[in-house]
PDB file of N, CA and C in Angstrom:
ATOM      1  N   UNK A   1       0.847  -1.178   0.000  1.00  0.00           N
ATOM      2  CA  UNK A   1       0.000   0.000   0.000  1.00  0.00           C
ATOM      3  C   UNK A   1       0.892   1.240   0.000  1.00  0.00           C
ATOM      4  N   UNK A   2       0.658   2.216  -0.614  1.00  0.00           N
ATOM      5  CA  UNK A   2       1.516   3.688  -0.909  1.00  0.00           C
ATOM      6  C   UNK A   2       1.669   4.397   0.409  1.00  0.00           C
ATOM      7  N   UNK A   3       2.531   5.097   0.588  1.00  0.00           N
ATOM      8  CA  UNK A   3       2.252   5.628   2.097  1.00  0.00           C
ATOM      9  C   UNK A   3       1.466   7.091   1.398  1.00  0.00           C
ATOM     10  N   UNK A   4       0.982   7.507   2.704  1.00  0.00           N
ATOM     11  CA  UNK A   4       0.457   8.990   2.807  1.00  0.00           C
ATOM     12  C   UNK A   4       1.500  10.036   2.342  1.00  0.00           C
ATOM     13  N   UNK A   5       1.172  10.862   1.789  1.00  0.00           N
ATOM     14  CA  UNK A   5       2.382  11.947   0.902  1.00  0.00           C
ATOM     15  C   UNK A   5       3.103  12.595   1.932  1.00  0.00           C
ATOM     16  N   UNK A   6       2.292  12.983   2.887  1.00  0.00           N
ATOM     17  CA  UNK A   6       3.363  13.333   4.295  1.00  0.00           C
ATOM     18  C   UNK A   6       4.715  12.540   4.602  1.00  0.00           C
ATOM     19  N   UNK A   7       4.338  11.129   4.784  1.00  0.00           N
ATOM     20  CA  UNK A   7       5.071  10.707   5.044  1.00  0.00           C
ATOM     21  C   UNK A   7       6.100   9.989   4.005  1.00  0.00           C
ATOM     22  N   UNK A   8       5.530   9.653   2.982  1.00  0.00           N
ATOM     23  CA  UNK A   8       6.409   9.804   1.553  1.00  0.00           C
ATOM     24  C   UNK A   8       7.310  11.053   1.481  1.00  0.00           C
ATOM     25  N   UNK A   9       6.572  11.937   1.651  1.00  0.00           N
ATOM     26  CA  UNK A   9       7.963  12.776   1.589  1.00  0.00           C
ATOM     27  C   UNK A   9       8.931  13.098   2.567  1.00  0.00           C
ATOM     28  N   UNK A  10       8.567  12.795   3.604  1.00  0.00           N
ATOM     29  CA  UNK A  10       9.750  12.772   4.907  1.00  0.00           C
ATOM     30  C   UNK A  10      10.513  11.639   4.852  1.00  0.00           C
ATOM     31  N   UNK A  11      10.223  10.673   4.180  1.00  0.00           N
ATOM     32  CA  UNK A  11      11.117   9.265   3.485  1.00  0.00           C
ATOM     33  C   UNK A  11      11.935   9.949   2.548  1.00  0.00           C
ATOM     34  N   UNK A  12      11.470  10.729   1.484  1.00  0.00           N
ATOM     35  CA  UNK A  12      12.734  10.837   0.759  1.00  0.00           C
ATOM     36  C   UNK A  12      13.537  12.138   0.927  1.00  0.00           C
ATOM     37  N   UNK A  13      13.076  12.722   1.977  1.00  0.00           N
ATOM     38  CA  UNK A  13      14.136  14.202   2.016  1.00  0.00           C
ATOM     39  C   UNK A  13      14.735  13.412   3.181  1.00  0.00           C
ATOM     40  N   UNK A  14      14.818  12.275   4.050  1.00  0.00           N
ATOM     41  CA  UNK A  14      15.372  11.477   4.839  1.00  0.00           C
ATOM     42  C   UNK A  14      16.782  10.837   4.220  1.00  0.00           C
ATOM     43  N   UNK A  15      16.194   9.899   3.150  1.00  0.00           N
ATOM     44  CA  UNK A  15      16.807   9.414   1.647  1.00  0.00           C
ATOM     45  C   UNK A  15      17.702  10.195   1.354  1.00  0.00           C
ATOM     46  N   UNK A  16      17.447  11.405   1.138  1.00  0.00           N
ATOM     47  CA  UNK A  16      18.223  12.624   0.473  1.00  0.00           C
ATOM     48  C   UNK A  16      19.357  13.025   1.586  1.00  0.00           C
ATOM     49  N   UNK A  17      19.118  13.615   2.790  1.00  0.00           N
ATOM     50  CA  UNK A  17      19.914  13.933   3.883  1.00  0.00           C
ATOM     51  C   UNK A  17      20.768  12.169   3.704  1.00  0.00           C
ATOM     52  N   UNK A  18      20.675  11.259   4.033  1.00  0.00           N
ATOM     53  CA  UNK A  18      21.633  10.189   4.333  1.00  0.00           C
ATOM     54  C   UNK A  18      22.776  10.604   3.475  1.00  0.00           C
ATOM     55  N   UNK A  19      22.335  10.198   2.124  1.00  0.00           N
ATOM     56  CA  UNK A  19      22.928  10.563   0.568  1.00  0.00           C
ATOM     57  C   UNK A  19      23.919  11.330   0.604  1.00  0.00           C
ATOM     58  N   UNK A  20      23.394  12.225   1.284  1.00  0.00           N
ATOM     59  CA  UNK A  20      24.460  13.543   1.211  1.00  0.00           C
ATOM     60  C   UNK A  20      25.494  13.658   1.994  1.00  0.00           C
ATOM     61  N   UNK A  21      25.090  13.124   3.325  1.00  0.00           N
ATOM     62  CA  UNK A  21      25.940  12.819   4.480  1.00  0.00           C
ATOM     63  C   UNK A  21      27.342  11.701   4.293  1.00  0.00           C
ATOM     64  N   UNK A  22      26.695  10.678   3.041  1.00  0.00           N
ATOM     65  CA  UNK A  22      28.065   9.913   2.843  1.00  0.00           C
ATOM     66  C   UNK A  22      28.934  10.314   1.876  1.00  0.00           C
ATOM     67  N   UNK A  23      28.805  11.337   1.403  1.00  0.00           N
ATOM     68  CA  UNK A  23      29.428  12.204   0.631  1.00  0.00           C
ATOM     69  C   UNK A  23      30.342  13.128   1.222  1.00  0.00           C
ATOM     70  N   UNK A  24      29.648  14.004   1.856  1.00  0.00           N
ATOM     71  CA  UNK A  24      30.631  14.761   3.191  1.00  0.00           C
ATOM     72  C   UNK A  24      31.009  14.585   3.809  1.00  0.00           C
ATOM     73  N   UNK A  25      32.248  14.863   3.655  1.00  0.00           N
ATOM     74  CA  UNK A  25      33.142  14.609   4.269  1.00  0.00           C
ATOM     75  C   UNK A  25      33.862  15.530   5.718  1.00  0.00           C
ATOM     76  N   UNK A  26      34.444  14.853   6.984  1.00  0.00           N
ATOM     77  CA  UNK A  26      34.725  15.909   8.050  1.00  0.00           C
ATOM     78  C   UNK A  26      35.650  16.703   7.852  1.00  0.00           C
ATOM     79  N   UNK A  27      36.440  16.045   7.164  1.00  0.00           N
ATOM     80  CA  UNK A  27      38.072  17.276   6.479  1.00  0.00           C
ATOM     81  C   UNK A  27      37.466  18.189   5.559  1.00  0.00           C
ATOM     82  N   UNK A  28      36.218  18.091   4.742  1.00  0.00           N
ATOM     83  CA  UNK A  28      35.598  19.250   4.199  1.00  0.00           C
ATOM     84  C   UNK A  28      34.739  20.486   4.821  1.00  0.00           C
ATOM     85  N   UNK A  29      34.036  19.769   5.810  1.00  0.00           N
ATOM     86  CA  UNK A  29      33.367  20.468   7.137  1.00  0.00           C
ATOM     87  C   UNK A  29      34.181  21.232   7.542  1.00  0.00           C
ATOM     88  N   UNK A  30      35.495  20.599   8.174  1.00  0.00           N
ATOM     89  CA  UNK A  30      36.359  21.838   8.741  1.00  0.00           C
ATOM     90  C   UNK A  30      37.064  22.793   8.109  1.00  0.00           C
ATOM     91  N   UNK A  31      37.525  22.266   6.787  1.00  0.00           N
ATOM     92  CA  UNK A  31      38.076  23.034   5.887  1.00  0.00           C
ATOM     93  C   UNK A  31      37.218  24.489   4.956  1.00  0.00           C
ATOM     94  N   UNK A  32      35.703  24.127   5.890  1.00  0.00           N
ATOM     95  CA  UNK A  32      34.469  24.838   5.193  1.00  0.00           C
ATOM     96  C   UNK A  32      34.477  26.007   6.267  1.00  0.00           C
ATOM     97  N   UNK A  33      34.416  25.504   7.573  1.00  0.00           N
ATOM     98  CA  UNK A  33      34.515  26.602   8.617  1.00  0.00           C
ATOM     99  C   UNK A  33      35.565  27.088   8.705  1.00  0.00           C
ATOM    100  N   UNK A  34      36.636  26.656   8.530  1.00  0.00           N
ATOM    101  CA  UNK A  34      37.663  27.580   8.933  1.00  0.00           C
ATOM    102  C   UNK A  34      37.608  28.690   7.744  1.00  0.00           C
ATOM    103  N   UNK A  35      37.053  28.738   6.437  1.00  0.00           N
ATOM    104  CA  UNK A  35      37.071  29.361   5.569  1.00  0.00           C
ATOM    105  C   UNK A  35      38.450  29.058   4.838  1.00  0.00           C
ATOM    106  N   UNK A  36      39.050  28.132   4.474  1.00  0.00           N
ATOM    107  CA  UNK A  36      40.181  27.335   3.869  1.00  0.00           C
ATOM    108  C   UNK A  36      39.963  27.088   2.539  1.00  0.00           C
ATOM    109  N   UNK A  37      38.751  26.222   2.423  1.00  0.00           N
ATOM    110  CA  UNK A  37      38.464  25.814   1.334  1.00  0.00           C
ATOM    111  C   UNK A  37      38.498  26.506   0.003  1.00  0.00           C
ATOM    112  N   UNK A  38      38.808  25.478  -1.296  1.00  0.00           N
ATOM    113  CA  UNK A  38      38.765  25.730  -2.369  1.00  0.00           C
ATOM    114  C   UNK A  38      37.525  25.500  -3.437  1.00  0.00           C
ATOM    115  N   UNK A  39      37.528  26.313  -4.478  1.00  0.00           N
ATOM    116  CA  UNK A  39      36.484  26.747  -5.172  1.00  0.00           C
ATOM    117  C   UNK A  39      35.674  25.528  -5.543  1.00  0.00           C
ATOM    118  N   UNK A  40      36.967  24.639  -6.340  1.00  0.00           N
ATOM    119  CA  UNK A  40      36.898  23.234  -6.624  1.00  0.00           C
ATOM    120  C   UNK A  40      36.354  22.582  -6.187  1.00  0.00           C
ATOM    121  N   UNK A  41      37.241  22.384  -4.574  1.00  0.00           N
ATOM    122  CA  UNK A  41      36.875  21.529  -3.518  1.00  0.00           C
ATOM    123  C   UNK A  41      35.228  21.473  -3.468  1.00  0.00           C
ATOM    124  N   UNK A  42      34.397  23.082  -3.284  1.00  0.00           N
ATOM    125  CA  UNK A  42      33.165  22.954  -2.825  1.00  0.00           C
ATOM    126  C   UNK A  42      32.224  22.710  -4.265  1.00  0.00           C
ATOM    127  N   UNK A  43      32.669  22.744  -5.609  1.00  0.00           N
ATOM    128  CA  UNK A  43      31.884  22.433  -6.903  1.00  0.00           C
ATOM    129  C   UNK A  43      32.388  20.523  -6.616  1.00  0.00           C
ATOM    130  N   UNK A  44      33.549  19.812  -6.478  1.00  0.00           N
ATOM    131  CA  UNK A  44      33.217  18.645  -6.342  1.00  0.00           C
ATOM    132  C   UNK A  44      32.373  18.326  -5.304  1.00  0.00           C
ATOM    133  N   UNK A  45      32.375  18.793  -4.260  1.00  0.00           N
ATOM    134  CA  UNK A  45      31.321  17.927  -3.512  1.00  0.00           C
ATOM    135  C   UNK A  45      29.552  18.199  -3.870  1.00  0.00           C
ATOM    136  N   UNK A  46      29.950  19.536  -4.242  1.00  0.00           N
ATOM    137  CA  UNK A  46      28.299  19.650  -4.494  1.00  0.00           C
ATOM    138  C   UNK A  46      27.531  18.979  -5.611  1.00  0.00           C
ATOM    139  N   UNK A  47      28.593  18.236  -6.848  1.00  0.00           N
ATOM    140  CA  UNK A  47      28.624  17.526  -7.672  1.00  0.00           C
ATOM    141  C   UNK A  47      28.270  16.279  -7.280  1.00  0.00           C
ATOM    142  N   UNK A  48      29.477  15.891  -6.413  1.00  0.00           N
ATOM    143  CA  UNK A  48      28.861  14.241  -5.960  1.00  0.00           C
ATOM    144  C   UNK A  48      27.337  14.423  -4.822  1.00  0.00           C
ATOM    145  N   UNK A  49      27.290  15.260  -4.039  1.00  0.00           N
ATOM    146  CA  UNK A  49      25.971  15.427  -3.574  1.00  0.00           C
ATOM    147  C   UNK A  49      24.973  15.220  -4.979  1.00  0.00           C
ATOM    148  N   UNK A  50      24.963  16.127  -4.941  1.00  0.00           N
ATOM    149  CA  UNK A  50      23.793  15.947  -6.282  1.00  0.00           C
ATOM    150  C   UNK A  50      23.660  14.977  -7.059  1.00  0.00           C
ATOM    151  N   UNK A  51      25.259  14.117  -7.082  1.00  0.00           N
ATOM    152  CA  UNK A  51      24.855  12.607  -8.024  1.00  0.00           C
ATOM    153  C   UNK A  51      24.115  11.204  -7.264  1.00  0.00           C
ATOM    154  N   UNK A  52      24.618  11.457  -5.559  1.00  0.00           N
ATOM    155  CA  UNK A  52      24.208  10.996  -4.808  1.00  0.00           C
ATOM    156  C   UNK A  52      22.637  11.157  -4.761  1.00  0.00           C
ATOM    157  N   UNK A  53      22.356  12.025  -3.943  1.00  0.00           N
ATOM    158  CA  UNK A  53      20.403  12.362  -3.506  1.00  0.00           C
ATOM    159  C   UNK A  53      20.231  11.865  -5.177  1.00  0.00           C
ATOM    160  N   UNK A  54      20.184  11.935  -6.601  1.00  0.00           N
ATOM    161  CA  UNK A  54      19.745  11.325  -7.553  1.00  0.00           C
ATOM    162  C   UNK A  54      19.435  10.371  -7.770  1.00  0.00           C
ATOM    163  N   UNK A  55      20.682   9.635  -7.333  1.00  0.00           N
ATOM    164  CA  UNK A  55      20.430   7.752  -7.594  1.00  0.00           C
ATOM    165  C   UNK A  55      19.815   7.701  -6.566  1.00  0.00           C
ATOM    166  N   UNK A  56      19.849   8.313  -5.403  1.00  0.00           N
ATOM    167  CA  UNK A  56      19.052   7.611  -3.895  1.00  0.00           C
ATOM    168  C   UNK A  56      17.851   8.088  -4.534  1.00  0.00           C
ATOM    169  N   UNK A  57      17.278   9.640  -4.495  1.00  0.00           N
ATOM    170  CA  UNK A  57      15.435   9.803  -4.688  1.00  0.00           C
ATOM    171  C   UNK A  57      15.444   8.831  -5.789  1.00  0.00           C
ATOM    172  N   UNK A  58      15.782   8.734  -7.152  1.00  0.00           N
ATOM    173  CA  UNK A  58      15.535   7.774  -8.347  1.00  0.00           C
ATOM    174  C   UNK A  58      14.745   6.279  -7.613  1.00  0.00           C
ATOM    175  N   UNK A  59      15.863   5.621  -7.013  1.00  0.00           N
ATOM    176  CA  UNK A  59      15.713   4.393  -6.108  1.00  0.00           C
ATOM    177  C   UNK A  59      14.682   4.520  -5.626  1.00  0.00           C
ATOM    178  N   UNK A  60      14.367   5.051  -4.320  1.00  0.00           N
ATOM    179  CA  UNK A  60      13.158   5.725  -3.577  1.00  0.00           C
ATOM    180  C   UNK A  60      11.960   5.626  -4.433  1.00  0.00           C
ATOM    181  N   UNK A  61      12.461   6.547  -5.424  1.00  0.00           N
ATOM    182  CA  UNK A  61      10.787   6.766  -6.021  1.00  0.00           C
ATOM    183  C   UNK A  61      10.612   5.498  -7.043  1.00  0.00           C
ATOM    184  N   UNK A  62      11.327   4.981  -7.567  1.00  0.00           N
ATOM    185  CA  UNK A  62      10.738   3.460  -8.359  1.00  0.00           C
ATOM    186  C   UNK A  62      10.565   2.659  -7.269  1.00  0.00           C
ATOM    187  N   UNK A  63      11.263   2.241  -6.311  1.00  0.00           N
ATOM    188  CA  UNK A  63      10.488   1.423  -5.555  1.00  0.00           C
ATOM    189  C   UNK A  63       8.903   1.536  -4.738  1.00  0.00           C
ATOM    190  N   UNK A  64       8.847   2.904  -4.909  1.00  0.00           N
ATOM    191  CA  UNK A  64       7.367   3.672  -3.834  1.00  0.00           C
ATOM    192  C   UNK A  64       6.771   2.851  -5.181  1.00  0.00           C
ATOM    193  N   UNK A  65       6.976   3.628  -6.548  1.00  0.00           N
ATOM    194  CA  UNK A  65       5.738   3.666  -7.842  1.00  0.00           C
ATOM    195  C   UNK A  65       5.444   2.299  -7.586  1.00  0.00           C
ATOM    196  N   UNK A  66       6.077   1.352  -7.581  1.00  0.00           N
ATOM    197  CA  UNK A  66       6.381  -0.353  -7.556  1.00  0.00           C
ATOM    198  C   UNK A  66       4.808  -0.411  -6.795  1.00  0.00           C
ATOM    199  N   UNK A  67       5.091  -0.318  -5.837  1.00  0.00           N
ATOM    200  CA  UNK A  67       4.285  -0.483  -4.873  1.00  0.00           C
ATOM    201  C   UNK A  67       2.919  -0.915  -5.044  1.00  0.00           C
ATOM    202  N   UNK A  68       2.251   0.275  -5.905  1.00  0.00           N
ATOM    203  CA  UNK A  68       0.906   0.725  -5.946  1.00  0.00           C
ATOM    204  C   UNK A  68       0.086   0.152  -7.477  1.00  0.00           C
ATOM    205  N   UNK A  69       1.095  -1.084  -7.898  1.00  0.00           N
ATOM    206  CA  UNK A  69       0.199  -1.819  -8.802  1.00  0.00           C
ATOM    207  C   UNK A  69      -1.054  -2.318  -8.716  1.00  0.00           C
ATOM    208  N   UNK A  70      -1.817  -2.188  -9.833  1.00  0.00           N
ATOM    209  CA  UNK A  70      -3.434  -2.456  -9.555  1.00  0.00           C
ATOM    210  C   UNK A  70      -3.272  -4.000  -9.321  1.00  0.00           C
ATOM    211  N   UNK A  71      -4.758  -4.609  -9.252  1.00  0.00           N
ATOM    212  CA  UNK A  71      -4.705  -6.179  -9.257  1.00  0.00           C
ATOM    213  C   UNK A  71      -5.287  -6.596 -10.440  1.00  0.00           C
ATOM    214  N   UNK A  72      -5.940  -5.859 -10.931  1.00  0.00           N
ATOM    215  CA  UNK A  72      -5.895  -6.074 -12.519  1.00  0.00           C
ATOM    216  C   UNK A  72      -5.723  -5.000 -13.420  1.00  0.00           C
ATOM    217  N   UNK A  73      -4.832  -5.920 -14.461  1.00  0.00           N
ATOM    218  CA  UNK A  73      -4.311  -4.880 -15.819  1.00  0.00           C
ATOM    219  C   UNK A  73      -4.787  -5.151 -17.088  1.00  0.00           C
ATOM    220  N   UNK A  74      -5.172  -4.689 -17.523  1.00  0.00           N
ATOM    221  CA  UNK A  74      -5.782  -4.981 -18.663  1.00  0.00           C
ATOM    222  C   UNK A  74      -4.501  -4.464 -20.168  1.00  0.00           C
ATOM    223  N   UNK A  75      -4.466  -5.465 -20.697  1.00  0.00           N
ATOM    224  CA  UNK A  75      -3.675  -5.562 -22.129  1.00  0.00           C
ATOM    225  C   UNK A  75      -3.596  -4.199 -22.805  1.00  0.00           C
ATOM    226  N   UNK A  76      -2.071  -3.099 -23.265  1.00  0.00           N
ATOM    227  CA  UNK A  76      -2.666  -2.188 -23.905  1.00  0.00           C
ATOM    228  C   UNK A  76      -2.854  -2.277 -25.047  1.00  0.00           C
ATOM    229  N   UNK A  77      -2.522  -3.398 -25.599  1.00  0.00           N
ATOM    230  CA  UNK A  77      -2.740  -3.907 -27.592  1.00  0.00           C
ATOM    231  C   UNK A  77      -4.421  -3.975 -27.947  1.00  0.00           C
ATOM    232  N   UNK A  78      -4.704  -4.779 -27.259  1.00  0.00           N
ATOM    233  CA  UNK A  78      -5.823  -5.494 -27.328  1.00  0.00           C
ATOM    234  C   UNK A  78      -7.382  -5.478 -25.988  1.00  0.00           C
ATOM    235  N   UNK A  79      -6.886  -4.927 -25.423  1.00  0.00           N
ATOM    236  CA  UNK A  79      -7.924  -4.569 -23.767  1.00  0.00           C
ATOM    237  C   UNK A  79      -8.248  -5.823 -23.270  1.00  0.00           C
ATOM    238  N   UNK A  80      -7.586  -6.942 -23.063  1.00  0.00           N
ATOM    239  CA  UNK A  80      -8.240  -8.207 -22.318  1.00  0.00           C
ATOM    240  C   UNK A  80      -7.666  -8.049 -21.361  1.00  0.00           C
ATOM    241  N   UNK A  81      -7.880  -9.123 -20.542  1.00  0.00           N
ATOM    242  CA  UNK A  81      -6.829  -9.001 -18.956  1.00  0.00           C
ATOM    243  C   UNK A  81      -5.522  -9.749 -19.063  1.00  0.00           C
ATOM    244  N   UNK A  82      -4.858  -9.117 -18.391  1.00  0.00           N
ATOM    245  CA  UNK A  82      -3.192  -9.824 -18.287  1.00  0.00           C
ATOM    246  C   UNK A  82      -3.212 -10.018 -17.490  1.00  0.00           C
ATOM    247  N   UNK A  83      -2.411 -11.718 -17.097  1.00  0.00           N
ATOM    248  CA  UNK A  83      -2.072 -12.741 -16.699  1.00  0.00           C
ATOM    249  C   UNK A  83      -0.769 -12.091 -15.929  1.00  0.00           C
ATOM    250  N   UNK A  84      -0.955 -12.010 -14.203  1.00  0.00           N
ATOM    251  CA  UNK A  84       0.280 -11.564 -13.843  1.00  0.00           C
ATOM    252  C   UNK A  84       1.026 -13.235 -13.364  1.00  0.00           C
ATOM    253  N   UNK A  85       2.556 -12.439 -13.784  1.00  0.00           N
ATOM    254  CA  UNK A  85       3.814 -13.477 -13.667  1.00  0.00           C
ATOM    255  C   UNK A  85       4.410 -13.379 -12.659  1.00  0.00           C
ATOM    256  N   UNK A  86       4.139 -12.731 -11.995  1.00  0.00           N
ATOM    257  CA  UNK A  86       4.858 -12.544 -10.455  1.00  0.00           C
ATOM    258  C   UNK A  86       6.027 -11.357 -10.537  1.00  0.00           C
ATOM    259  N   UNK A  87       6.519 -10.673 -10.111  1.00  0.00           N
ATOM    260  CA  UNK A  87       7.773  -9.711  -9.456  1.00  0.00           C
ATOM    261  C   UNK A  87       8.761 -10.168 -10.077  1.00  0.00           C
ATOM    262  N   UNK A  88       9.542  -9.157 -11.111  1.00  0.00           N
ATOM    263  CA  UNK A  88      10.484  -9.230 -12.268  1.00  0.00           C
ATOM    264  C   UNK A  88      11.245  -8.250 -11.465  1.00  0.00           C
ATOM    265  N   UNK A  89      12.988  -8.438 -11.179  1.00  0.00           N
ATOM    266  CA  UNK A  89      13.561  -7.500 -11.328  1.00  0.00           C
ATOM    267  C   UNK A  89      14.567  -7.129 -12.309  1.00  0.00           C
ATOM    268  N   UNK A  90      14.514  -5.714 -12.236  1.00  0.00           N
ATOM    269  CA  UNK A  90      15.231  -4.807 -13.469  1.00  0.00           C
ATOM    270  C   UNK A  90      15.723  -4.094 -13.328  1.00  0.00           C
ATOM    271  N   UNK A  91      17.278  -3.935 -14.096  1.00  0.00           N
ATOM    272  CA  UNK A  91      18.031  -3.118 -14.220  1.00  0.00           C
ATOM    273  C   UNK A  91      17.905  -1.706 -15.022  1.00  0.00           C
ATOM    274  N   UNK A  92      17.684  -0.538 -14.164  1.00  0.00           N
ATOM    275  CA  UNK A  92      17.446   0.339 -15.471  1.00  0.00           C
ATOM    276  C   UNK A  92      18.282   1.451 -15.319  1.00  0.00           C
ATOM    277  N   UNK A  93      18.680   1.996 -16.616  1.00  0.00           N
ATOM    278  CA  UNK A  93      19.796   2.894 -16.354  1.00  0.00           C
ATOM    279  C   UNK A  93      18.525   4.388 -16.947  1.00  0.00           C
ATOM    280  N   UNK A  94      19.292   5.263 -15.737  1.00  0.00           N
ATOM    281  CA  UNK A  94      18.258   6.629 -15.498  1.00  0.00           C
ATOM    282  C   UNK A  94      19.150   7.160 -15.995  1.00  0.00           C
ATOM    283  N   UNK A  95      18.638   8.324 -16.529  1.00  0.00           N
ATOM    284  CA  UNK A  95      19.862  10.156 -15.977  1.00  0.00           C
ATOM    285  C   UNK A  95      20.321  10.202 -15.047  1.00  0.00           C
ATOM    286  N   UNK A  96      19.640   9.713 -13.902  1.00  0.00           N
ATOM    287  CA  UNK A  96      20.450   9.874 -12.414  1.00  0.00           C
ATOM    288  C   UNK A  96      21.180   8.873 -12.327  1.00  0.00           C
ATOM    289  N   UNK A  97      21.604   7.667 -13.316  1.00  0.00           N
ATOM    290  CA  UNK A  97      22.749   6.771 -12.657  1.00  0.00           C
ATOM    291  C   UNK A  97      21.512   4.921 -12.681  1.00  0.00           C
ATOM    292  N   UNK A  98      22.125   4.117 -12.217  1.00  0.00           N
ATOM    293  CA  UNK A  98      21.746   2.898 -12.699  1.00  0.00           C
ATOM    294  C   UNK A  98      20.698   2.514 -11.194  1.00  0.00           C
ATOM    295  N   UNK A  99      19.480   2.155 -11.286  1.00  0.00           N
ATOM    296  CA  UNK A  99      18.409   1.677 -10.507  1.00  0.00           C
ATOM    297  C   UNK A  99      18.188   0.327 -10.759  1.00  0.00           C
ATOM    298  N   UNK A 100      17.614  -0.168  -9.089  1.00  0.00           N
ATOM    299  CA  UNK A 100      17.239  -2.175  -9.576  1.00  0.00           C
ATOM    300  C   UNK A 100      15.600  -1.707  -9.029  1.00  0.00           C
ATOM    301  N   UNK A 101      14.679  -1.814  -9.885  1.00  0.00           N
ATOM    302  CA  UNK A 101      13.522  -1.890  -9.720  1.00  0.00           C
ATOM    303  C   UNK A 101      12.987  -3.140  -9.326  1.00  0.00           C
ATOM    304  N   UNK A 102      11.652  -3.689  -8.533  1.00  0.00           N
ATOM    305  CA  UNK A 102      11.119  -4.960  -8.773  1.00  0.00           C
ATOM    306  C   UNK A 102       9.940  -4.694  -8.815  1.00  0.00           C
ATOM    307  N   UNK A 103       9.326  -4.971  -9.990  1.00  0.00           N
ATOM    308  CA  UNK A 103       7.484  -4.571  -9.988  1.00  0.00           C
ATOM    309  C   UNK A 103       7.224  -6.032 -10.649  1.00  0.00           C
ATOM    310  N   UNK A 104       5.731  -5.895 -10.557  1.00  0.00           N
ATOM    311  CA  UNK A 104       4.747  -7.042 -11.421  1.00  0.00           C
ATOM    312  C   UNK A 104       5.081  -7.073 -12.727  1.00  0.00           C
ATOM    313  N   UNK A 105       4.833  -8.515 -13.153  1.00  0.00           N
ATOM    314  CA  UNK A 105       5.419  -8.245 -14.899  1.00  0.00           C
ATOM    315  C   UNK A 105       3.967  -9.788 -15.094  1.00  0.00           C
ATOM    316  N   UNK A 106       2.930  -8.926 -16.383  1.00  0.00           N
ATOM    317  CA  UNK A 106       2.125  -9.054 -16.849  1.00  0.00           C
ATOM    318  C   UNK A 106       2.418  -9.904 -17.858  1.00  0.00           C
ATOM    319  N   UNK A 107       1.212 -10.853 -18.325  1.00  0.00           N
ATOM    320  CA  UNK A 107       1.548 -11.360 -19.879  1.00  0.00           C
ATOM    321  C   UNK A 107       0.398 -11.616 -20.246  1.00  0.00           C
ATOM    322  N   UNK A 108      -0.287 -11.030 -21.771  1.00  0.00           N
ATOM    323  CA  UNK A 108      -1.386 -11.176 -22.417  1.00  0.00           C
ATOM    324  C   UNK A 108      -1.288 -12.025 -22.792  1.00  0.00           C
ATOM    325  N   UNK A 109      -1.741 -13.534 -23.365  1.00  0.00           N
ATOM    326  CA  UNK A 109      -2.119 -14.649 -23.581  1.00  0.00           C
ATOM    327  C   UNK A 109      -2.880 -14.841 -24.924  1.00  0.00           C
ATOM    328  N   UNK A 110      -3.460 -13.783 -25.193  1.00  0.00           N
ATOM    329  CA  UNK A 110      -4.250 -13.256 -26.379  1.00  0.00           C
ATOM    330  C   UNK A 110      -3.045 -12.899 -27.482  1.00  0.00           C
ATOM    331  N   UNK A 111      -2.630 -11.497 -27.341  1.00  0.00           N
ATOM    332  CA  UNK A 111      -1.624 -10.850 -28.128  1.00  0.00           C
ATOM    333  C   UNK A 111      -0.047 -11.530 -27.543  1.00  0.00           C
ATOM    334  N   UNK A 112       0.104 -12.700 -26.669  1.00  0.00           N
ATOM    335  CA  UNK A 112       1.461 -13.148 -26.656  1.00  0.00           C
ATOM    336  C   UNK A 112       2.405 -12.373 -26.126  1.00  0.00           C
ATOM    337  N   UNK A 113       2.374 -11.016 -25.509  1.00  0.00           N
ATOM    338  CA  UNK A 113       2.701  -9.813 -24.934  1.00  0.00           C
ATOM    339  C   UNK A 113       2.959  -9.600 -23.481  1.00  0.00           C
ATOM    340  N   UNK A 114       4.417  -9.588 -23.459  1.00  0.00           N
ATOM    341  CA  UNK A 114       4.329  -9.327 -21.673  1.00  0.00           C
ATOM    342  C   UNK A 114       4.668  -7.979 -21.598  1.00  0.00           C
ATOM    343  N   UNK A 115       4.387  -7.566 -20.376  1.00  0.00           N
ATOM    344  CA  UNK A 115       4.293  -6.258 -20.171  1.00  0.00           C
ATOM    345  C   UNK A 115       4.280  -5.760 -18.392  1.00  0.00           C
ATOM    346  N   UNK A 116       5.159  -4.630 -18.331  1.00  0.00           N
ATOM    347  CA  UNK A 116       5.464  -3.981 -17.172  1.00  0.00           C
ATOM    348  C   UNK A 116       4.487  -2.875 -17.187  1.00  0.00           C
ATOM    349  N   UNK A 117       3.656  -2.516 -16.071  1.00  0.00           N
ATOM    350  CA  UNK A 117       2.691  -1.714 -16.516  1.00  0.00           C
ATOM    351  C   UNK A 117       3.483  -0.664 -15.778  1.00  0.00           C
ATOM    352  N   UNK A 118       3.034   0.669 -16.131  1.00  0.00           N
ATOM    353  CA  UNK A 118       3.981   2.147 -15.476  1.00  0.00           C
ATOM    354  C   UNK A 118       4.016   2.081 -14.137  1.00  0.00           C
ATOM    355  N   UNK A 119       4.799   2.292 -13.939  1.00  0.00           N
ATOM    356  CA  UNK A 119       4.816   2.524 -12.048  1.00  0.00           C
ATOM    357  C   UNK A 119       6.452   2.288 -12.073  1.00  0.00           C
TER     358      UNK A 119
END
């Protein structure tokens, strides 16, 4: 079942804070306060931050969509019902970097057609 959006979203700005945290580093922290730091220094980390929280929300949010599959799908070739096959997992490569999804994976019987429905 999907959670409530409240709490969906305190999951992934949670998600997001972890993300970021294994990225930052304490020799950058201090090197940030003391006012030390280099220009570089603070464009790489804000780089890997940002590549980080990506693949993490990405993750996050295909596994939430996963979630909230109907119990019946109906064929989009042909409109009959598809025959679910049980929980397929998949490798998918995003913009944000490479995700393992696991959703329902459908198969029409009619049109011979398997199929991942959106989520």
């Amino acid at each position: 079942m999907p959670e409530p959006k409240e709490a969906l979203r305190q999951h992934l700005v949670a998600a997001a804070v972890t993300a970021m945290n294994t990225v930052l580093t304490d020799e950058v922290l201090e090197q940030l306060q003391r006012g030390q730091i280099r220009l570089t220094t603070i464009e790489e980390q804000v780089l890997a931050m940002r590549q980080a929280v990506s693949e993490t929300i990405t993750q996050q949010m295909l596994s939430q969509s996963a979630q909230g599959q109907p119990e019946a799908v109906l064929c989009p070739g042909c409109g009959e019902r598809m025959r679910n096959k049980g929980d397929k997992t998949r490798q998918l490569v995003t913009r944000t970097g490479t995700s393992t999804v696991t959703r329902t994976y459908y198969y029409c019987r009619h049109c011979k057609q398997g199929h991942f429905p959106p989520g």
